[in-house]
C-alpha atoms as a PDB file:
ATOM      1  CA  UNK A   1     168.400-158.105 -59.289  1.00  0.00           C
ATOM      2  CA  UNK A   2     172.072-159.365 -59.846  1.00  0.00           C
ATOM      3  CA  UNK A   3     175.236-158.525 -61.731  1.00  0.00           C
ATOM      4  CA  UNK A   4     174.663-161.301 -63.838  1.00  0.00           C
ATOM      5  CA  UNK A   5     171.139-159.865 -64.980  1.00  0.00           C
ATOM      6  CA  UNK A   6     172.446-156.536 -65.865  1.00  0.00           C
ATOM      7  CA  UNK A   7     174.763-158.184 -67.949  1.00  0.00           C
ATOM      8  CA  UNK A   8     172.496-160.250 -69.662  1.00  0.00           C
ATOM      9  CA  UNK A   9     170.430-157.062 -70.170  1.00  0.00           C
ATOM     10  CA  UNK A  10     173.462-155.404 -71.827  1.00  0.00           C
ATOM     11  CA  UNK A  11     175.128-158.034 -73.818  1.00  0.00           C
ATOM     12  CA  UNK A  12     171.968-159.832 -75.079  1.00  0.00           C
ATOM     13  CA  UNK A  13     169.190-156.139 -75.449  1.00  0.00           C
ATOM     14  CA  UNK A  14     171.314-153.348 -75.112  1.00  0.00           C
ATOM     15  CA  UNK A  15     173.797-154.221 -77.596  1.00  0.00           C
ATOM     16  CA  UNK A  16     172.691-157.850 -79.360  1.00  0.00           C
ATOM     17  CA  UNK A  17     174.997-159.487 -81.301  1.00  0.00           C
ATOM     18  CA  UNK A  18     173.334-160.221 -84.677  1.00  0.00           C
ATOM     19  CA  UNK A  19     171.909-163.916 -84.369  1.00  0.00           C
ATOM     20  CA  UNK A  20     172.629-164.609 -80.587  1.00  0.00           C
ATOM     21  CA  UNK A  21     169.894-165.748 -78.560  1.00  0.00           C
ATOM     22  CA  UNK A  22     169.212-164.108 -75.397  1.00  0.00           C
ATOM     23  CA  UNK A  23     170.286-165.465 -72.137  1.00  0.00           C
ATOM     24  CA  UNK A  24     167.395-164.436 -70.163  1.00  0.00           C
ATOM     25  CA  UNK A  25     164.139-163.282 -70.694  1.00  0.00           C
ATOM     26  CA  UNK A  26     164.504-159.505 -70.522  1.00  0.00           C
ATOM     27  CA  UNK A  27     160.977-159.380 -68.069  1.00  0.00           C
ATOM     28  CA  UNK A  28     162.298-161.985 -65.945  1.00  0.00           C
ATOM     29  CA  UNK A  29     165.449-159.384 -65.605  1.00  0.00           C
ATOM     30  CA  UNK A  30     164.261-155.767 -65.310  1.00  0.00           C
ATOM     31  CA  UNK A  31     162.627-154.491 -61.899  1.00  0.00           C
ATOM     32  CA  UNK A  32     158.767-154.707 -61.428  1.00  0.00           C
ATOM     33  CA  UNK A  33     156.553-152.724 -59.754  1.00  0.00           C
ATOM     34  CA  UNK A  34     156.627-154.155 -56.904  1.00  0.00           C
ATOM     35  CA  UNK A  35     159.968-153.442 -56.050  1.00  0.00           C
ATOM     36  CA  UNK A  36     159.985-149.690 -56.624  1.00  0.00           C
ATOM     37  CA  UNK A  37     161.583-146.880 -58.530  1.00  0.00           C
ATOM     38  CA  UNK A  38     164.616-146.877 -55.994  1.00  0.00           C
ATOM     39  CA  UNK A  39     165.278-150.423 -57.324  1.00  0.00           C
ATOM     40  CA  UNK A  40     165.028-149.768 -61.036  1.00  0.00           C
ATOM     41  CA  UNK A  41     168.088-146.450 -60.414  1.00  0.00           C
ATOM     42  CA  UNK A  42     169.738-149.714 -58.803  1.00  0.00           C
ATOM     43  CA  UNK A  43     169.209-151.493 -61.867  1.00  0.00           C
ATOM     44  CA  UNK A  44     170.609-148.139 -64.343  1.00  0.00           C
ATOM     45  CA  UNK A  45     173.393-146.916 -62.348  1.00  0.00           C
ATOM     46  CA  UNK A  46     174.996-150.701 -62.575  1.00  0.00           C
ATOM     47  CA  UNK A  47     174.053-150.501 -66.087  1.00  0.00           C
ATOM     48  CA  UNK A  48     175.694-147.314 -66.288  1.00  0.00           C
ATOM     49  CA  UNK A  49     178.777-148.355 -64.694  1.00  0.00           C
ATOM     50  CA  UNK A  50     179.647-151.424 -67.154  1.00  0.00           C
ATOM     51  CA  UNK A  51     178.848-149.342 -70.075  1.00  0.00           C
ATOM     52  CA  UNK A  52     181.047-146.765 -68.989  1.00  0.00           C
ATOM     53  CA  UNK A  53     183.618-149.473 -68.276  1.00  0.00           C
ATOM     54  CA  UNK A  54     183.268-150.195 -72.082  1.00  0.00           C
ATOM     55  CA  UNK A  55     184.102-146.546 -72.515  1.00  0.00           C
ATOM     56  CA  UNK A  56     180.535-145.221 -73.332  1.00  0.00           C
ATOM     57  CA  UNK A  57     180.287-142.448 -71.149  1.00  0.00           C
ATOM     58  CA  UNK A  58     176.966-140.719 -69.878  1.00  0.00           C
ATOM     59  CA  UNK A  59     177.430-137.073 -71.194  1.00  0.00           C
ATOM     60  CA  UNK A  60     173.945-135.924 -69.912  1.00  0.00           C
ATOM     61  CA  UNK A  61     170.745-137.001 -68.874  1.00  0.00           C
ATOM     62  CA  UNK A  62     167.219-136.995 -69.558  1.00  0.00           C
ATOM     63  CA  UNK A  63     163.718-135.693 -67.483  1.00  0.00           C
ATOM     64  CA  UNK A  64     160.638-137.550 -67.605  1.00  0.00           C
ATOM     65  CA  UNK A  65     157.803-138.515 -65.976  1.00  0.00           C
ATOM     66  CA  UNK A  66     155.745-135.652 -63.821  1.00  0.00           C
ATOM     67  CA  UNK A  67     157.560-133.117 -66.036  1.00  0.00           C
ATOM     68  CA  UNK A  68     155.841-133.950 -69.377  1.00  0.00           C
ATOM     69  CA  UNK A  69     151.865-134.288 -69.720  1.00  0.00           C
ATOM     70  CA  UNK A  70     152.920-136.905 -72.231  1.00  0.00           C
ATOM     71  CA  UNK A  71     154.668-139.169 -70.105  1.00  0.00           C
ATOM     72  CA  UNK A  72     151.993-138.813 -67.080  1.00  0.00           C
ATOM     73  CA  UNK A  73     149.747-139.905 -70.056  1.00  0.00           C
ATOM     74  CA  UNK A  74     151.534-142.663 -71.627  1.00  0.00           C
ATOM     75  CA  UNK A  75     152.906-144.492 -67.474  1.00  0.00           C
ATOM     76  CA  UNK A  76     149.914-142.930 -65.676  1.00  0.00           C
ATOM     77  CA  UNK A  77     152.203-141.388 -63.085  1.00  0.00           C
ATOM     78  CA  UNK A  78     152.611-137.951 -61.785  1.00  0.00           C
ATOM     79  CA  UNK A  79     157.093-138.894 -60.409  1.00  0.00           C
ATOM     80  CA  UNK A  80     159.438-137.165 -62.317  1.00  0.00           C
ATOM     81  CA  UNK A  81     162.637-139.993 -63.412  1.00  0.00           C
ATOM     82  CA  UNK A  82     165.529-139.649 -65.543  1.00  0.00           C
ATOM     83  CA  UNK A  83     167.982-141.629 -67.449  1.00  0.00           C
ATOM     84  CA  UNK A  84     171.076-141.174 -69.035  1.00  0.00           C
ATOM     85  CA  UNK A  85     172.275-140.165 -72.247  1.00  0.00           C
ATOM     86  CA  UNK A  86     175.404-141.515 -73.591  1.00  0.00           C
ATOM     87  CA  UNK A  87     178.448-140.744 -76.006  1.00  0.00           C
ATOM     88  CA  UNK A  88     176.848-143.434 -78.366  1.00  0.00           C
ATOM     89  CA  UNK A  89     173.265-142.168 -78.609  1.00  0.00           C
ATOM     90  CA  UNK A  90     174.177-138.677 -78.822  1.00  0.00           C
ATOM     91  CA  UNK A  91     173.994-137.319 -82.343  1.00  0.00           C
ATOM     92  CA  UNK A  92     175.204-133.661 -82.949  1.00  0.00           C
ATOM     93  CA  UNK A  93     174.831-131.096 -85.778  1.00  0.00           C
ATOM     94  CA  UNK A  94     178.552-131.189 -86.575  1.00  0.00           C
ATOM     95  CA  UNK A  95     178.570-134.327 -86.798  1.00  0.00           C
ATOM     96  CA  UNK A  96     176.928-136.557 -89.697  1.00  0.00           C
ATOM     97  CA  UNK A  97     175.035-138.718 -88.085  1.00  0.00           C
ATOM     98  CA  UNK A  98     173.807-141.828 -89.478  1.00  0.00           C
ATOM     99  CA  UNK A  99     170.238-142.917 -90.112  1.00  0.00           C
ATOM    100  CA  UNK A 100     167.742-144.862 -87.438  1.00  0.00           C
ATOM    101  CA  UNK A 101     166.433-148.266 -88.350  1.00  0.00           C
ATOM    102  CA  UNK A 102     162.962-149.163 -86.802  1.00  0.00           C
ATOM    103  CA  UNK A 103     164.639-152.812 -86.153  1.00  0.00           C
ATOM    104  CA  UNK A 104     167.002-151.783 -83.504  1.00  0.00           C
ATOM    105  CA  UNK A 105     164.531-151.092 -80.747  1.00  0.00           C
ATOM    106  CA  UNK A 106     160.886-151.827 -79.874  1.00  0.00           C
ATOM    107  CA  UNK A 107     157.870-148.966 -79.579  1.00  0.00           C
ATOM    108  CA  UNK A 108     159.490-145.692 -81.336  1.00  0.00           C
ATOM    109  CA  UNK A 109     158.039-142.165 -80.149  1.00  0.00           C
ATOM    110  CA  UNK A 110     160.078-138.587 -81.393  1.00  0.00           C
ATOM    111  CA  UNK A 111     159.820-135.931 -79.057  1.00  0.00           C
ATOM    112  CA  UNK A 112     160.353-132.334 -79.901  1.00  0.00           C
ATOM    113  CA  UNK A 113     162.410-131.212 -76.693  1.00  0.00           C
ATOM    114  CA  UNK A 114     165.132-128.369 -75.971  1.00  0.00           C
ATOM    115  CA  UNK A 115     168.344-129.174 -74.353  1.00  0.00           C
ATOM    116  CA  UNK A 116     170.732-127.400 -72.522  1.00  0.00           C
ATOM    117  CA  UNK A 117     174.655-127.460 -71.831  1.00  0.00           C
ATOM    118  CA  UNK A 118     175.911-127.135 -68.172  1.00  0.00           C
ATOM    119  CA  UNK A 119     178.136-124.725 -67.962  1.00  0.00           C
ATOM    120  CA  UNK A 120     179.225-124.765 -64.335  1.00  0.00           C
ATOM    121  CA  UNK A 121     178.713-126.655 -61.094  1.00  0.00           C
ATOM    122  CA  UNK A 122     175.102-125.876 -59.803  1.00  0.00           C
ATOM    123  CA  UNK A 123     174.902-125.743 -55.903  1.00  0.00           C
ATOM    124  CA  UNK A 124     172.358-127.800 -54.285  1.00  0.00           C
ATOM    125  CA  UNK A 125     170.107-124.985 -52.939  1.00  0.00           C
ATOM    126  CA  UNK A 126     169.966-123.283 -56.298  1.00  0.00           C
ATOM    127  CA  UNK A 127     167.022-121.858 -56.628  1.00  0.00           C
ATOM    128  CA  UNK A 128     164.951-122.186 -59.786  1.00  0.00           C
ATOM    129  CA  UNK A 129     164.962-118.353 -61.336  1.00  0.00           C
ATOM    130  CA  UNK A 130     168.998-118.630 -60.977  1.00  0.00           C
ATOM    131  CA  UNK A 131     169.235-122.491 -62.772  1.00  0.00           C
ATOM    132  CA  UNK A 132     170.316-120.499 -66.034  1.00  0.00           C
ATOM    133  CA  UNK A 133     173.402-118.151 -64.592  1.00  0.00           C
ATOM    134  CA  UNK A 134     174.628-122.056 -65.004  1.00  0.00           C
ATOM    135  CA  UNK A 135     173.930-122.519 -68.582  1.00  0.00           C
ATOM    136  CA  UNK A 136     175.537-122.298 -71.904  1.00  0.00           C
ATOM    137  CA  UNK A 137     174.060-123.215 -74.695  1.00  0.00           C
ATOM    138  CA  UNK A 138     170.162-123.865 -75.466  1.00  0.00           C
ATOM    139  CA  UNK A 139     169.780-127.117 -78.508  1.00  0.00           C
ATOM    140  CA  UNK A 140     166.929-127.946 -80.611  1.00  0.00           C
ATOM    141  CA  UNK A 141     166.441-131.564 -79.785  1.00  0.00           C
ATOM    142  CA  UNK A 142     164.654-134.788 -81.344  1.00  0.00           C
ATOM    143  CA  UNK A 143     165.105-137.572 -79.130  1.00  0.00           C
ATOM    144  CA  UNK A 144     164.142-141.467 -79.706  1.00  0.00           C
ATOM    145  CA  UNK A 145     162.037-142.645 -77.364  1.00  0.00           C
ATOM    146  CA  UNK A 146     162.636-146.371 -77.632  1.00  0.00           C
ATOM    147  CA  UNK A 147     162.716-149.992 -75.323  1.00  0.00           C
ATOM    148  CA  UNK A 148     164.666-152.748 -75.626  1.00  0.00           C
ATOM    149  CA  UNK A 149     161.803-154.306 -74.211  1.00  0.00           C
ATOM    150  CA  UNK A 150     159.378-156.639 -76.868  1.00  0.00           C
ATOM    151  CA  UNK A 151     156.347-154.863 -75.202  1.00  0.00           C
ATOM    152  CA  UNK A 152     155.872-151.275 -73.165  1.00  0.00           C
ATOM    153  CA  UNK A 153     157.039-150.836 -69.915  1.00  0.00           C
ATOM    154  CA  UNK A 154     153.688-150.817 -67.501  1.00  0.00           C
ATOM    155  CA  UNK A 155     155.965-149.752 -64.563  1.00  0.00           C
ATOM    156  CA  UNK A 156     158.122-146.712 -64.018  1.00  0.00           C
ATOM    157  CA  UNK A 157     160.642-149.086 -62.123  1.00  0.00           C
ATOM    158  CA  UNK A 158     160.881-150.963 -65.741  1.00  0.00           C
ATOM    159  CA  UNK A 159     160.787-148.275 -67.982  1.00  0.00           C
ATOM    160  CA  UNK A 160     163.738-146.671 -65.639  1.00  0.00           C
ATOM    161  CA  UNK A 161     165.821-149.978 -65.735  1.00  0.00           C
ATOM    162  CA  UNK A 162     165.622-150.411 -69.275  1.00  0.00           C
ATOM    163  CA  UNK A 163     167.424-146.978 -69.696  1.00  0.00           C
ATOM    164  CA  UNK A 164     163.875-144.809 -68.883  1.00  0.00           C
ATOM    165  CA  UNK A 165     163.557-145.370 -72.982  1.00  0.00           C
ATOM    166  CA  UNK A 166     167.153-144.404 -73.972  1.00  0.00           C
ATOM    167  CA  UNK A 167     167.047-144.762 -77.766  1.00  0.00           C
ATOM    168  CA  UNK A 168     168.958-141.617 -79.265  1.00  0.00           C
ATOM    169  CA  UNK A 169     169.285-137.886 -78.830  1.00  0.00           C
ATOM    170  CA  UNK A 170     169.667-135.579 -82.223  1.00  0.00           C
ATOM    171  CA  UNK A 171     170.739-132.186 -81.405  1.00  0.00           C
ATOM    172  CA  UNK A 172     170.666-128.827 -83.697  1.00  0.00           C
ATOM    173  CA  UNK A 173     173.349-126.079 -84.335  1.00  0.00           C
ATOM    174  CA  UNK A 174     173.851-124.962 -80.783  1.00  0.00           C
ATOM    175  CA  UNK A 175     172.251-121.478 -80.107  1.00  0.00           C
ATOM    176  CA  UNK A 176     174.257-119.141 -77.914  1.00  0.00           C
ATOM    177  CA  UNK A 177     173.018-118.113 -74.684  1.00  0.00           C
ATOM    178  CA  UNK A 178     172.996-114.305 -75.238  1.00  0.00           C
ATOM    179  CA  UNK A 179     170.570-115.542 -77.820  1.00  0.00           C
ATOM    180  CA  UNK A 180     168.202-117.783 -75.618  1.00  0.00           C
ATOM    181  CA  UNK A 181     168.405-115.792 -72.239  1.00  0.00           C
ATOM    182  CA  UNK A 182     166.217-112.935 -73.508  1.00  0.00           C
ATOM    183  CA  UNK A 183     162.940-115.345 -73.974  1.00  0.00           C
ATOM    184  CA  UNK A 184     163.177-117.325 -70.592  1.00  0.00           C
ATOM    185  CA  UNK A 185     160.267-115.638 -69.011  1.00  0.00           C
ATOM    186  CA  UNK A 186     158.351-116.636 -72.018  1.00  0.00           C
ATOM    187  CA  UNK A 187     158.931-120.377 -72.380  1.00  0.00           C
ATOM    188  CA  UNK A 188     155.301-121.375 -71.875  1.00  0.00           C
ATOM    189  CA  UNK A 189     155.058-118.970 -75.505  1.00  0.00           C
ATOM    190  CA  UNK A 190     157.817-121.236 -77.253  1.00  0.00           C
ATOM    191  CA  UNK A 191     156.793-124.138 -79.598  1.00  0.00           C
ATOM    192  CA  UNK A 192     157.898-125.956 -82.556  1.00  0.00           C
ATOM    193  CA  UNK A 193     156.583-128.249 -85.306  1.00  0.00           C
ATOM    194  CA  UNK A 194     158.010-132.058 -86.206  1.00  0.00           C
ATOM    195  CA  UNK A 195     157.771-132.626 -90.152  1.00  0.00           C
ATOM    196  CA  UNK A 196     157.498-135.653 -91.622  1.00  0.00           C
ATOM    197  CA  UNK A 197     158.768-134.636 -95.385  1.00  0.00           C
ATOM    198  CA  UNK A 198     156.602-131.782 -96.123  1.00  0.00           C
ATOM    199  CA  UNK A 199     153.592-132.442 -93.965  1.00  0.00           C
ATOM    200  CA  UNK A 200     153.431-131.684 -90.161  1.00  0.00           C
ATOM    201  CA  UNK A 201     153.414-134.825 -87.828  1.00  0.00           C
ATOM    202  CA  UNK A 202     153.229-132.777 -84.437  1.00  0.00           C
ATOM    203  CA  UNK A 203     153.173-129.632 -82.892  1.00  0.00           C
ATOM    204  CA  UNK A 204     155.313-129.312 -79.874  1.00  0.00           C
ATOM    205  CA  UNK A 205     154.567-126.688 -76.966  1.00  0.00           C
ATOM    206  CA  UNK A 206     157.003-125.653 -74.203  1.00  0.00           C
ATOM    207  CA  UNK A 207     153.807-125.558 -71.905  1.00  0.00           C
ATOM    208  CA  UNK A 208     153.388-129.041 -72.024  1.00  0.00           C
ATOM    209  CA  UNK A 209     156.431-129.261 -69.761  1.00  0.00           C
ATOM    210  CA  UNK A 210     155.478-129.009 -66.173  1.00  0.00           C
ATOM    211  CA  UNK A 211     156.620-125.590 -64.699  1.00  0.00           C
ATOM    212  CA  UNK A 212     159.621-124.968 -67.258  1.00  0.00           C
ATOM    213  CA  UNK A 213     162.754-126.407 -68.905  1.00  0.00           C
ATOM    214  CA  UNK A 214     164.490-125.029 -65.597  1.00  0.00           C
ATOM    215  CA  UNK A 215     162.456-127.228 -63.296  1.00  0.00           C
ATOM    216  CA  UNK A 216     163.544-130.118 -65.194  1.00  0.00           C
ATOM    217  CA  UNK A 217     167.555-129.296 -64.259  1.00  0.00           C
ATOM    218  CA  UNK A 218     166.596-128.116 -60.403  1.00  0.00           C
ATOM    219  CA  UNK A 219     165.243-131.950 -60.400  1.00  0.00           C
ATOM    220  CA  UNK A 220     168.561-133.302 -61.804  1.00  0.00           C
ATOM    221  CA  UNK A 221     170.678-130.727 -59.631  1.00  0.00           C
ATOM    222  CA  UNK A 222     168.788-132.628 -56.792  1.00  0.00           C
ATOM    223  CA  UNK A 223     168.109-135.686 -57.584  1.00  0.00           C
ATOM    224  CA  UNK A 224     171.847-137.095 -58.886  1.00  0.00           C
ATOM    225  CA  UNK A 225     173.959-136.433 -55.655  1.00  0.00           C
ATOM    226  CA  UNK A 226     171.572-139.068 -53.667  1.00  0.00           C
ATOM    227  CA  UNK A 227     173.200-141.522 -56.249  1.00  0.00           C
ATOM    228  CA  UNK A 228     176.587-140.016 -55.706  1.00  0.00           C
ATOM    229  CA  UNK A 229     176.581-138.670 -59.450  1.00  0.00           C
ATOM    230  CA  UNK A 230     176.084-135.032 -60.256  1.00  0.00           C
ATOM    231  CA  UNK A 231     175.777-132.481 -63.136  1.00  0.00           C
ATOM    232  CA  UNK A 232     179.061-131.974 -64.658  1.00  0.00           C
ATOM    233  CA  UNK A 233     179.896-128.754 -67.060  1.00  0.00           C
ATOM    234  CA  UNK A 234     179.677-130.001 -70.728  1.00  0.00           C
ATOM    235  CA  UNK A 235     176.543-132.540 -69.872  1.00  0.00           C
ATOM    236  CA  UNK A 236     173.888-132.025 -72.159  1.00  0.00           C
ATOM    237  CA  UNK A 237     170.158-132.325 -70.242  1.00  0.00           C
ATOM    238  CA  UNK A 238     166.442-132.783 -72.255  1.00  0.00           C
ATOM    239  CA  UNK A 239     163.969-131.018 -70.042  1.00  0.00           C
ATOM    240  CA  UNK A 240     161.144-132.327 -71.206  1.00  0.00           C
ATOM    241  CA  UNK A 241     158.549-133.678 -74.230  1.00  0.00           C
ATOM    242  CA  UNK A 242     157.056-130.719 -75.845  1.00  0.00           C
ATOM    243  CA  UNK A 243     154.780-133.205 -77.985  1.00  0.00           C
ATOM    244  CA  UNK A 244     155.537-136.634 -79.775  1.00  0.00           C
ATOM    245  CA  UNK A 245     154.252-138.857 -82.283  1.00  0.00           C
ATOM    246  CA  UNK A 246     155.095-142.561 -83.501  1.00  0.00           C
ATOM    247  CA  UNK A 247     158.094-143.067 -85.805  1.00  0.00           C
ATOM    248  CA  UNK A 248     157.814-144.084 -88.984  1.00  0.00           C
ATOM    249  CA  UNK A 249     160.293-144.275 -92.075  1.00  0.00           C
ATOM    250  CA  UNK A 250     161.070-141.508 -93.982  1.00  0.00           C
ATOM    251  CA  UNK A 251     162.974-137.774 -93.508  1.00  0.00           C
ATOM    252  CA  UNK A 252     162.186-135.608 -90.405  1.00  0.00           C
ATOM    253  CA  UNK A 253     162.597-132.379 -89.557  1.00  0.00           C
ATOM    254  CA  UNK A 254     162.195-130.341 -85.847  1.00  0.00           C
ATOM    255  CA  UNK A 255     161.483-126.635 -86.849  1.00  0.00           C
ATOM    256  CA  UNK A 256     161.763-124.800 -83.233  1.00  0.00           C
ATOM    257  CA  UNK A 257     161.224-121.051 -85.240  1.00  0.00           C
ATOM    258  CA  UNK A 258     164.100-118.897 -84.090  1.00  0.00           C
ATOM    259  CA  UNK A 259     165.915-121.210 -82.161  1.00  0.00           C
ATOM    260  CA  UNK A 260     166.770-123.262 -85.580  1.00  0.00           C
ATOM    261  CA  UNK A 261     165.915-126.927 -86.252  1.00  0.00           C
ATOM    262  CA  UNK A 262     166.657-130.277 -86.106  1.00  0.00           C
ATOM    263  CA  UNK A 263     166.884-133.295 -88.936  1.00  0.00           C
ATOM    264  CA  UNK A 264     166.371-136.972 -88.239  1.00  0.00           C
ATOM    265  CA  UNK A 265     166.145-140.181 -90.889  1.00  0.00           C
ATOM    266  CA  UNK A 266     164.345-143.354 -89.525  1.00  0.00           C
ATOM    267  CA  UNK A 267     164.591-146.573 -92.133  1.00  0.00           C
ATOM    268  CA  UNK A 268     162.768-149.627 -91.909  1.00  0.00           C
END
C-alpha cells in the first residue's frame, strides 16, 4: 500500500470524474487477504484522512462482520469490522434527500438497521448493560450496502479498504430516548419490514444481530482508540443488519412499527 494508491482509489472510485479513466486497477490497489485486516484499517484511516482533508467528515461509523448473521453469510467470517460513515453519505429525515442511482456503485444490498446518537464520552471499561446511560437518540435506518469495486470483495481486508461497503445511510425522524429505553431488554422482540411500493421485500429482526445493538457500540468504544480515533457525542453508529435484500429501482419504505420508518428512492 502507498499514498499514491489511496489516492488513486479516491480520485478515480470513490469520487470518479464523469469520463476519466482510472489510474490503477482498483484490485491491484486495495489490500488482499494475505496481508490482513490490520492492513486494510491502514488502507481506511488514510482514506479517511484525505477525505476529511476535503472537508467530508466521518460523523459515525458502521458494525459489521461477526455482529450480523448476514455478513458472516455473505464474507464467511465470524470478525466483527467497521467503517465509517460520512457527512456526504448521511441522509437525514429533515433533510430532503435526493434519490440513489444503481450506476454509482457496484453490488447494492439495503439493510434494515437501527442507529444510535452518542451522547457522551463512553469510558473504555464500560460495561455492556450501561452502553445506553451514553445514548440519545435511537433512528430507523436503511443503509446502502455498496463497492466501488467491479466485483465483491472475497476478503474482509478488501471489503474494509474499500470503505467496509460505504454506500449511504438514510435515517428516520429521530425517536427520543425516554421513548426507546423502555424496550431495551426486549431487542431480540424488535423487527421491521422493507417495502418495495406496496409489497414486502424483507423482514428485518433485531435477533439477527449478534448479542444486541449495544454490543455493536462496546466493539466501537473498544476498537477505535487502538487507531487513535474514538466515539465522539453527536456520531451516529449502525449496530447491525437486521435483514437485507438486493436493490432495485423503484420507492422504498423501512416500517420499524413504533419506532417510525424510513423512505429510500433507488433509480436506474
Amino acid at each position: 500500500m502507498s499514498e499514491a494508491s489511496v489516492l488513486s482509489y479516491i480520485n478515480d472510485y470513490f469520487r470518479p470524474k464523469a469520463g476519466a479513466d482510472p489510474s490503477a486497477l482498483i484490485e491491484d490497489i486495495l489490500p488482499t487477504q494475505n496481508e490482513g485486516l490490520a492492513e486494510g484499517y491502514v488502507f481506511q484511516d488514510f482514506t479517511i484522512s484525505q477525505l476529511e482533508q476535503q472537508s467530508d467528515l466521518v460523523v459515525g461509523w458502521r458494525v459489521q462482520g461477526g455482529i450480523s448473521e448476514a455478513n458472516r453469510r455473505h464474507l464467511l467470517t465470524r470478525e466483527t469490522y467497521c467503517g465509517p460513515i460520512f457527512r456526504s453519505t448521511l441522509r437525514k429525515a429533515s433533510v430532503p434527500s435526493q434519490s440513489l442511482s444503481l450506476k454509482d456503485m457496484q453490488g447494492l444490498d439495503l439493510e434494515l438497521q437501527v442507529a444510535f446518537e452518542v451522547e457522551s464520552e463512553i469510558p473504555l471499561l464500560t460495561s455492556l448493560a450501561d452502553i445506553y446511560k451514553h445514548l440519545g437518540s435511537m433512528y430507523p435506518a436503511v443503509e446502502v450496502m455498496a463497492s466501488r469495486l467491479p466485483f465483491r470483495a472475497a476478503s474482509v481486508p478488501t471489503h474494509v479498504a474499500d470503505l467496509a461497503g460505504c454506500g449511504a445511510v438514510y435515517l428516520g425522524d429521530p425517536i427520543p430516548k425516554a421513548q426507546w429505553e423502555p424496550s431495551k431488554d426486549t431487542f431480540a422482540e424488535w423487527a421491521a419490514v422493507l417495502f418495495r411500493g406496496q409489497d414486502p421485500c424483507v423482514v428485518g429482526r433485531c435477533s439477527n444481530v449478534v448479542g444486541t445493538p449495544m454490543t455493536a457500540i462496546k466493539y466501537l468504544a473498544r476498537h477505535l482508540p487502538t487507531r487513535k480515533r474514538s466515539l465522539r457525542p453527536g456520531d451516529i453508529v449502525l449496530t447491525g443488519s437486521w435483514g437485507a435484500t438486493q436493490a432495485l429501482p423503484g420507492n422504498y419504505w423501512g416500517h420499524f412499527g413504533p419506532f417510525g420508518k424510513v423512505s429510500i428512492t433507488i433509480v436506474e
